[in-house]
Structure formats: C-alpha cells, structure tokens
PDB file of N, CA and C in Angstrom:
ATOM      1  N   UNK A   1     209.228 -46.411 210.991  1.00  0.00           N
ATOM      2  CA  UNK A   1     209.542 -47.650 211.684  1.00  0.00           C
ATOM      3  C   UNK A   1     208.280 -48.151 212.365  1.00  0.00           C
ATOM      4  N   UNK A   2     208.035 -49.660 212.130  1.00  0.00           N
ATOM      5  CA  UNK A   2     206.653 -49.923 212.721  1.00  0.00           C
ATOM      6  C   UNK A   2     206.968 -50.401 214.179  1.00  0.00           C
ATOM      7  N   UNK A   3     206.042 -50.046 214.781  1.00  0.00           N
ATOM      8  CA  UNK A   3     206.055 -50.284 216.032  1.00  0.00           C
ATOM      9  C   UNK A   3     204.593 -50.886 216.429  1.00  0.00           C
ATOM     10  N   UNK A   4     204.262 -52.155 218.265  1.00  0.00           N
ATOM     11  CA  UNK A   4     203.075 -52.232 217.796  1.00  0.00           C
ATOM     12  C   UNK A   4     202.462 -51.658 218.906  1.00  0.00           C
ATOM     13  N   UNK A   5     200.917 -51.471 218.619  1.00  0.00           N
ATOM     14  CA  UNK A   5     200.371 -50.437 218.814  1.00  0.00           C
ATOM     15  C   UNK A   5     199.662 -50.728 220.232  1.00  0.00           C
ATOM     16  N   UNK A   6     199.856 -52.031 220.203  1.00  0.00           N
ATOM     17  CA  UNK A   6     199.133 -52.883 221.875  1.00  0.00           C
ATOM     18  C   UNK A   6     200.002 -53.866 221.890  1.00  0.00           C
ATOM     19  N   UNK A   7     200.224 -54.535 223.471  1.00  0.00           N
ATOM     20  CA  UNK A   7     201.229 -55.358 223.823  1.00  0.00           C
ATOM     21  C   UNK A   7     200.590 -56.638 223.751  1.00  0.00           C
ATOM     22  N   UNK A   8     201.267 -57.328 223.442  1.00  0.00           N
ATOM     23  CA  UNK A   8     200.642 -59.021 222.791  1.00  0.00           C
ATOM     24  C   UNK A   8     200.981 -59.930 223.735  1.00  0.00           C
ATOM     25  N   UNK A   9     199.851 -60.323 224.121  1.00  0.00           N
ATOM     26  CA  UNK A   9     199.395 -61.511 225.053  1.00  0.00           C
ATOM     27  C   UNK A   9     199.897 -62.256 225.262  1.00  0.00           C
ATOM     28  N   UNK A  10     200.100 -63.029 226.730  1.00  0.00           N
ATOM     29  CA  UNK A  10     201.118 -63.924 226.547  1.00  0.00           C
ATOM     30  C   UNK A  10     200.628 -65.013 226.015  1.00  0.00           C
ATOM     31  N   UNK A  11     199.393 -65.091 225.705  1.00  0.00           N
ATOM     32  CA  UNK A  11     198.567 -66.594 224.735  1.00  0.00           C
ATOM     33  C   UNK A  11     198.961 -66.496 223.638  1.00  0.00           C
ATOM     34  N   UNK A  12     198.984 -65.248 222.972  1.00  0.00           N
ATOM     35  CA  UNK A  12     199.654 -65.014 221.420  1.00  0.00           C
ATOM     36  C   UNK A  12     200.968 -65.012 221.254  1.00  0.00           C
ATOM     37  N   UNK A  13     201.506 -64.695 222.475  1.00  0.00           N
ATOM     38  CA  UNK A  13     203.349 -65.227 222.540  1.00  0.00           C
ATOM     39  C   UNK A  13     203.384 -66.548 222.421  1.00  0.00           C
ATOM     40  N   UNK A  14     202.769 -67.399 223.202  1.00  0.00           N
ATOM     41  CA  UNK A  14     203.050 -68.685 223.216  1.00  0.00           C
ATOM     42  C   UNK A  14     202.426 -69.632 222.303  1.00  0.00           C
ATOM     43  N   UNK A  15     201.346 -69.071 221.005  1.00  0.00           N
ATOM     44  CA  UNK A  15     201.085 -69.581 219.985  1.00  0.00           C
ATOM     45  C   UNK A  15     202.491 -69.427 218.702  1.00  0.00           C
ATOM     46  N   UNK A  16     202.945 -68.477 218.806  1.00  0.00           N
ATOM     47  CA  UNK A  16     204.117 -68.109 217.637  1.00  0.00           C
ATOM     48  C   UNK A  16     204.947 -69.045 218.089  1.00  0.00           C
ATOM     49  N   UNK A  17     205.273 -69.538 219.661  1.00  0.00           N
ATOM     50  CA  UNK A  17     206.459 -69.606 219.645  1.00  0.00           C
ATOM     51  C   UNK A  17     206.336 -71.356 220.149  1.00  0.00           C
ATOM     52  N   UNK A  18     205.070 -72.220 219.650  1.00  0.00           N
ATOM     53  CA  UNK A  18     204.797 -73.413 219.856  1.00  0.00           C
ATOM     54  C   UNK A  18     205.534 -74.625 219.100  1.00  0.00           C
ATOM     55  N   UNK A  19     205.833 -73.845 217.744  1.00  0.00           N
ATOM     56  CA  UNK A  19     206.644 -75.023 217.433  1.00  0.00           C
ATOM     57  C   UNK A  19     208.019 -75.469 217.550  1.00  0.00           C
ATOM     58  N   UNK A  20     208.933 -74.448 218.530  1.00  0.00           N
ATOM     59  CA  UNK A  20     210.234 -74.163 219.483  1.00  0.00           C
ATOM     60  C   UNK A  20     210.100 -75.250 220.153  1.00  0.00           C
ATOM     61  N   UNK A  21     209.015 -76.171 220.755  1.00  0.00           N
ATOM     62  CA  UNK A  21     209.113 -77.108 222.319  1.00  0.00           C
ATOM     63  C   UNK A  21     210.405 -77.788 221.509  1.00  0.00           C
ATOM     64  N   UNK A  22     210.811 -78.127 222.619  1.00  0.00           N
ATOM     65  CA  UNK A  22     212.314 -79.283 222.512  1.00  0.00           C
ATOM     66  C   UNK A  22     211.236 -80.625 222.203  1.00  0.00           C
ATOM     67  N   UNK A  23     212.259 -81.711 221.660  1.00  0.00           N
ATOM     68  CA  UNK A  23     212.123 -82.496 221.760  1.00  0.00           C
ATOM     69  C   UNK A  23     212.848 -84.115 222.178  1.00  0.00           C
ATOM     70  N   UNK A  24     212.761 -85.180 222.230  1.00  0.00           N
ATOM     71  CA  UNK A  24     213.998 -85.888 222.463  1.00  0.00           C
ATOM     72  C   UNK A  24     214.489 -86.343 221.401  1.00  0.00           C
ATOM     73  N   UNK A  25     215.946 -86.495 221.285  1.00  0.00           N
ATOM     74  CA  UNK A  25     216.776 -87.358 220.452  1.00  0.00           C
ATOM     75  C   UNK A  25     216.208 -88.474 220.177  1.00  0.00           C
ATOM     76  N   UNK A  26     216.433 -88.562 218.856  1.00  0.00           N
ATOM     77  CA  UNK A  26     216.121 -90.162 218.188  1.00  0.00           C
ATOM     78  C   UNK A  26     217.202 -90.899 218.318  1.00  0.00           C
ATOM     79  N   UNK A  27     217.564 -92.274 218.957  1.00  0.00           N
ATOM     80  CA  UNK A  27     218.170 -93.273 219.322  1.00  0.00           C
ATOM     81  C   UNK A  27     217.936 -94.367 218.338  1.00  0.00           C
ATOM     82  N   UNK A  28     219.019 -94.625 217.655  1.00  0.00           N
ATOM     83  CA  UNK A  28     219.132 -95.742 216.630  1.00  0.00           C
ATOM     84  C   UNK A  28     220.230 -97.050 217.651  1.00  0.00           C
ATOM     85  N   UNK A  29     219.767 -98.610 217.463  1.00  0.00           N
ATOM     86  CA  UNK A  29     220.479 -99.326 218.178  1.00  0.00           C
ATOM     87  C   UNK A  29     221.415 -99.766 217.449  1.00  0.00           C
ATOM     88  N   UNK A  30     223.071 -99.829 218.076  1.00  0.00           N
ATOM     89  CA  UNK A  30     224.516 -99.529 217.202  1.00  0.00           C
ATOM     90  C   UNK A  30     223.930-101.460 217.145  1.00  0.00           C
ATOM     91  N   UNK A  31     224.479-101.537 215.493  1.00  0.00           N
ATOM     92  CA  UNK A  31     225.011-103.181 215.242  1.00  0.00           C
ATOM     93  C   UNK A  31     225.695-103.863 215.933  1.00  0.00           C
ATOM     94  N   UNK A  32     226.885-103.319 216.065  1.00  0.00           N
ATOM     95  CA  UNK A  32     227.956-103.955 216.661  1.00  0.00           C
ATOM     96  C   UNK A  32     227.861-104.436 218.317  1.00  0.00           C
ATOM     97  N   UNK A  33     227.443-103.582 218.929  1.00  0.00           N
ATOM     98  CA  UNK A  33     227.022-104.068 220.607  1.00  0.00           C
ATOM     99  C   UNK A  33     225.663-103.670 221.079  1.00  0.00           C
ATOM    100  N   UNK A  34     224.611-103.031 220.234  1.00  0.00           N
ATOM    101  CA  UNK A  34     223.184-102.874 220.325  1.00  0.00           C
ATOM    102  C   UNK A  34     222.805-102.095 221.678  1.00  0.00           C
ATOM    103  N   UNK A  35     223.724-101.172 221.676  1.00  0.00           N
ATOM    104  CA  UNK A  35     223.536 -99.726 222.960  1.00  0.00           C
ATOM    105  C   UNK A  35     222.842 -98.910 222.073  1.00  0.00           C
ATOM    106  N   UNK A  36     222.389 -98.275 222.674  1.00  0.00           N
ATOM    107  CA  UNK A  36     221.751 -96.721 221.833  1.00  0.00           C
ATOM    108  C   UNK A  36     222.655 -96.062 221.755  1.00  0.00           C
ATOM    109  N   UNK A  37     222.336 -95.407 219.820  1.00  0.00           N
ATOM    110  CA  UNK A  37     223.509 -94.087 219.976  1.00  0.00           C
ATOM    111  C   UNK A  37     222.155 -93.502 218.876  1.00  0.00           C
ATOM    112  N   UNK A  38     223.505 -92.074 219.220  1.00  0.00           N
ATOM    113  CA  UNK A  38     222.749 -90.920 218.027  1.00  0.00           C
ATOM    114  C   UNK A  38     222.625 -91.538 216.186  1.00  0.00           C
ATOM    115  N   UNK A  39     222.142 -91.429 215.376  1.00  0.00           N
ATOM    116  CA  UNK A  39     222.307 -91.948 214.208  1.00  0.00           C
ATOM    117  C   UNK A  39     223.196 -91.137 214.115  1.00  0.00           C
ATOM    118  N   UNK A  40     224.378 -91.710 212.572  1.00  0.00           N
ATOM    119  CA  UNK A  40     225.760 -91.395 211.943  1.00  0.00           C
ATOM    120  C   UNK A  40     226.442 -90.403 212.690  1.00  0.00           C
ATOM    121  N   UNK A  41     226.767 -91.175 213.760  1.00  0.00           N
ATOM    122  CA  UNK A  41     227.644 -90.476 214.951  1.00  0.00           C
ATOM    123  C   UNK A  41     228.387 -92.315 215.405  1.00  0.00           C
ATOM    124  N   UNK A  42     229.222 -92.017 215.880  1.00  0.00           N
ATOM    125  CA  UNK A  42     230.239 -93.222 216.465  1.00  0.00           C
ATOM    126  C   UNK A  42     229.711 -93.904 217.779  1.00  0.00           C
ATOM    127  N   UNK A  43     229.640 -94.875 218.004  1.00  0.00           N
ATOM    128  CA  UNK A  43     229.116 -95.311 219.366  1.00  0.00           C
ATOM    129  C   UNK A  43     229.613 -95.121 220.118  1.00  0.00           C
ATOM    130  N   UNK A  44     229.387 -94.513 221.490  1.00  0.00           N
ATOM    131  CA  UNK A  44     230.440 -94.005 222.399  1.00  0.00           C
ATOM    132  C   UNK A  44     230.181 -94.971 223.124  1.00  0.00           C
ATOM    133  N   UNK A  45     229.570 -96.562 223.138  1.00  0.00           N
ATOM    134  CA  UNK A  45     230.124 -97.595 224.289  1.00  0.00           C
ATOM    135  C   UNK A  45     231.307 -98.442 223.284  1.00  0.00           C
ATOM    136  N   UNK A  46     230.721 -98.645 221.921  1.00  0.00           N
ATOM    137  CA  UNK A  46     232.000 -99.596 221.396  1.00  0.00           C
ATOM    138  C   UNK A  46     232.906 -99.122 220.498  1.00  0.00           C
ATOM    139  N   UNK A  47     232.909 -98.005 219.896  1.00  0.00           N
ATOM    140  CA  UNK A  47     233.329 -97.040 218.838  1.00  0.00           C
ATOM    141  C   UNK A  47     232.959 -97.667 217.619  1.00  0.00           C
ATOM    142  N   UNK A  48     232.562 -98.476 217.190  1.00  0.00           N
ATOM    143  CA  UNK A  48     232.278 -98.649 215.870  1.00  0.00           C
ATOM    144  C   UNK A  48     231.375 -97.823 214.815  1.00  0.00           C
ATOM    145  N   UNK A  49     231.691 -97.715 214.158  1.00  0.00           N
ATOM    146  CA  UNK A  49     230.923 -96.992 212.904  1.00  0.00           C
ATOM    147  C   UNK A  49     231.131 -97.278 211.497  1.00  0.00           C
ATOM    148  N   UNK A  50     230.391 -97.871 210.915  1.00  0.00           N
ATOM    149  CA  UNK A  50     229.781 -98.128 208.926  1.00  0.00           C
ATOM    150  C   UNK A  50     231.113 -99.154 209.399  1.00  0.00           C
ATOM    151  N   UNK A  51     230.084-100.155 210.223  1.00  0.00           N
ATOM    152  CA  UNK A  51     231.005-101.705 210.132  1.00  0.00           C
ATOM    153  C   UNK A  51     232.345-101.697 210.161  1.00  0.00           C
ATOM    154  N   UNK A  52     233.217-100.447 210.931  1.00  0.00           N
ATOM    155  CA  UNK A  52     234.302-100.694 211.543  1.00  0.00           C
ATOM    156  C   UNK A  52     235.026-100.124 212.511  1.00  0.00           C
ATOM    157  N   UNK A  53     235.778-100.483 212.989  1.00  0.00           N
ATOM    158  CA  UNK A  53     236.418 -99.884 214.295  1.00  0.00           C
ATOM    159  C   UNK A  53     236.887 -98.218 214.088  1.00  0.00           C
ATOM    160  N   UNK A  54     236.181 -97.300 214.619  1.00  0.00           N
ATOM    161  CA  UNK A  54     236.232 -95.535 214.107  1.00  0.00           C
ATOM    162  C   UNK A  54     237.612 -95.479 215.074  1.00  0.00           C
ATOM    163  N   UNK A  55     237.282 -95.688 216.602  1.00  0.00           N
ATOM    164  CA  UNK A  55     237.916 -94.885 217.269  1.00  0.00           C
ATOM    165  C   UNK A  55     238.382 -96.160 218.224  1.00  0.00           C
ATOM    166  N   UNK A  56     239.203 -95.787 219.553  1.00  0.00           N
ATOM    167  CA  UNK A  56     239.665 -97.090 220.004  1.00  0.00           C
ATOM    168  C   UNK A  56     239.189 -96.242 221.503  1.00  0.00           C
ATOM    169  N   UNK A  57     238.436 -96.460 222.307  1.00  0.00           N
ATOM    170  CA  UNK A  57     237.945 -96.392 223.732  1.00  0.00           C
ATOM    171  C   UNK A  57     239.448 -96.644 224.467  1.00  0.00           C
ATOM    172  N   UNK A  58     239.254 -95.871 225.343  1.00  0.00           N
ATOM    173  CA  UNK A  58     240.194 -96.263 226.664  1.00  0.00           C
ATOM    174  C   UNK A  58     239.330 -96.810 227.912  1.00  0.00           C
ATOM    175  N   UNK A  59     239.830 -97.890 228.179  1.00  0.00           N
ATOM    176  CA  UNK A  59     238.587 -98.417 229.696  1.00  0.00           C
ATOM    177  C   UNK A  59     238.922 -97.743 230.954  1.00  0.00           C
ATOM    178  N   UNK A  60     237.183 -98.154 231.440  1.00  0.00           N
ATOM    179  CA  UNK A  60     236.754 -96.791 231.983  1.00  0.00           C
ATOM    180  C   UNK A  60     237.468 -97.223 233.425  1.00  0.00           C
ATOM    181  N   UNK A  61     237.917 -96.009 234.200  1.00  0.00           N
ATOM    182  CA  UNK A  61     238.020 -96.421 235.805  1.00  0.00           C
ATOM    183  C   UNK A  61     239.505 -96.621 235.539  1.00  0.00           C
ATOM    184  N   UNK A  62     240.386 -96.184 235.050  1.00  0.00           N
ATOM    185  CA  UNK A  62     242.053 -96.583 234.741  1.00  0.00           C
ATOM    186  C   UNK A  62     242.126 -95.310 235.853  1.00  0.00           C
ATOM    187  N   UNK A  63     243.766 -95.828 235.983  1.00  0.00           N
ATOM    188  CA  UNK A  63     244.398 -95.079 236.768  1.00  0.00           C
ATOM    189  C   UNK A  63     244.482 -93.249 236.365  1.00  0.00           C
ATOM    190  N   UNK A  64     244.453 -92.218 236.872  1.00  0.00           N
ATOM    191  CA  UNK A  64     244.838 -90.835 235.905  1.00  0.00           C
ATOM    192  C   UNK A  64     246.188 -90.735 236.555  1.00  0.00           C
ATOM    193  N   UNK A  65     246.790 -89.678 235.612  1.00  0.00           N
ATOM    194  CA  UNK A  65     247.969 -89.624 235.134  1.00  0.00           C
ATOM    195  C   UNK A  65     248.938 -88.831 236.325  1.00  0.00           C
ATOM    196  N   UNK A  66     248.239 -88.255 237.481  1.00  0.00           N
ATOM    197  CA  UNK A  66     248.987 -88.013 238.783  1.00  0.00           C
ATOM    198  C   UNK A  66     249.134 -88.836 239.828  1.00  0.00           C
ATOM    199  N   UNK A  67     248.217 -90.216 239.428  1.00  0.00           N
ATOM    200  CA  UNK A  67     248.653 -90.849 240.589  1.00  0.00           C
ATOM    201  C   UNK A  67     249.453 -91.767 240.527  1.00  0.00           C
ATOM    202  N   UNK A  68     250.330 -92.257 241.522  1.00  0.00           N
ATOM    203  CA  UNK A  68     251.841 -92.829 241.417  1.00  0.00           C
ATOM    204  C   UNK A  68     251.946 -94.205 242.167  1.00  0.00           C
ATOM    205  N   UNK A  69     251.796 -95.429 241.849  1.00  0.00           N
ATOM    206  CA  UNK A  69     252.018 -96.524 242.899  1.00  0.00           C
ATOM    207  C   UNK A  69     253.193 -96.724 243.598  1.00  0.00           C
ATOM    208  N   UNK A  70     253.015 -96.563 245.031  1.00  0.00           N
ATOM    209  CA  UNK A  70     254.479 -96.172 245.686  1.00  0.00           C
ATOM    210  C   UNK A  70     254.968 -97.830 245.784  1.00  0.00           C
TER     211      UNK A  70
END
C-alpha cells in the first residue's frame, strides 16, 4: 500500500485543488417579464417557460392558513 513519504505543502494542496473555486451562476433574462433566472429552469417571478405558462405563482404577502378574520 503506497503511502507518502513527506507531507505535502499547503502550496501543493492548494495547486491540485485550484480548479474547485466556486463560481457564480449564469443568469439568462426570462422573455416573458425579463427578471433573471437560471437557464431551462422556470422563472420563479412569472412562471413561464418555452413560451408558456409552466406553473401558476401564488401572490406574495397572502394571508397563511392559521390566521382567522374575526
């Protein structure tokens, strides 16, 4: 079993392990209301996707479902 024979630098750690950096998301602007979204993912401000309505949003700030108008 190989084992190594001297402990490796943290300069030589951090050369192997340089092409790991994160990077940011690429942002494509949606047609339909021109927010940024992820490419071929659904717009999460208007839901549209491949020129039609994917999903139907609920608007934001509604009442939740324990509270009761007396």
């Amino acid at each position: 079993m190989g084992v190594p024979k001297r402990k490796v630098a943290h300069a030589r750690q951090m050369e192997r392990r340089s092409h790991l950096a994160i990077s940011l998301p690429t942002l494509v602007e949606c047609p339909h209301c021109h927010e940024p979204k992820l490419p071929h993912r659904v717009c999460p401000a208007c839901g549209w996707y491949n020129g039609r309505q994917a999903i139907d949003l609920k608007p934001a700030g509604g009442s939740s479902a324990g509270e009761e108008s007396a």
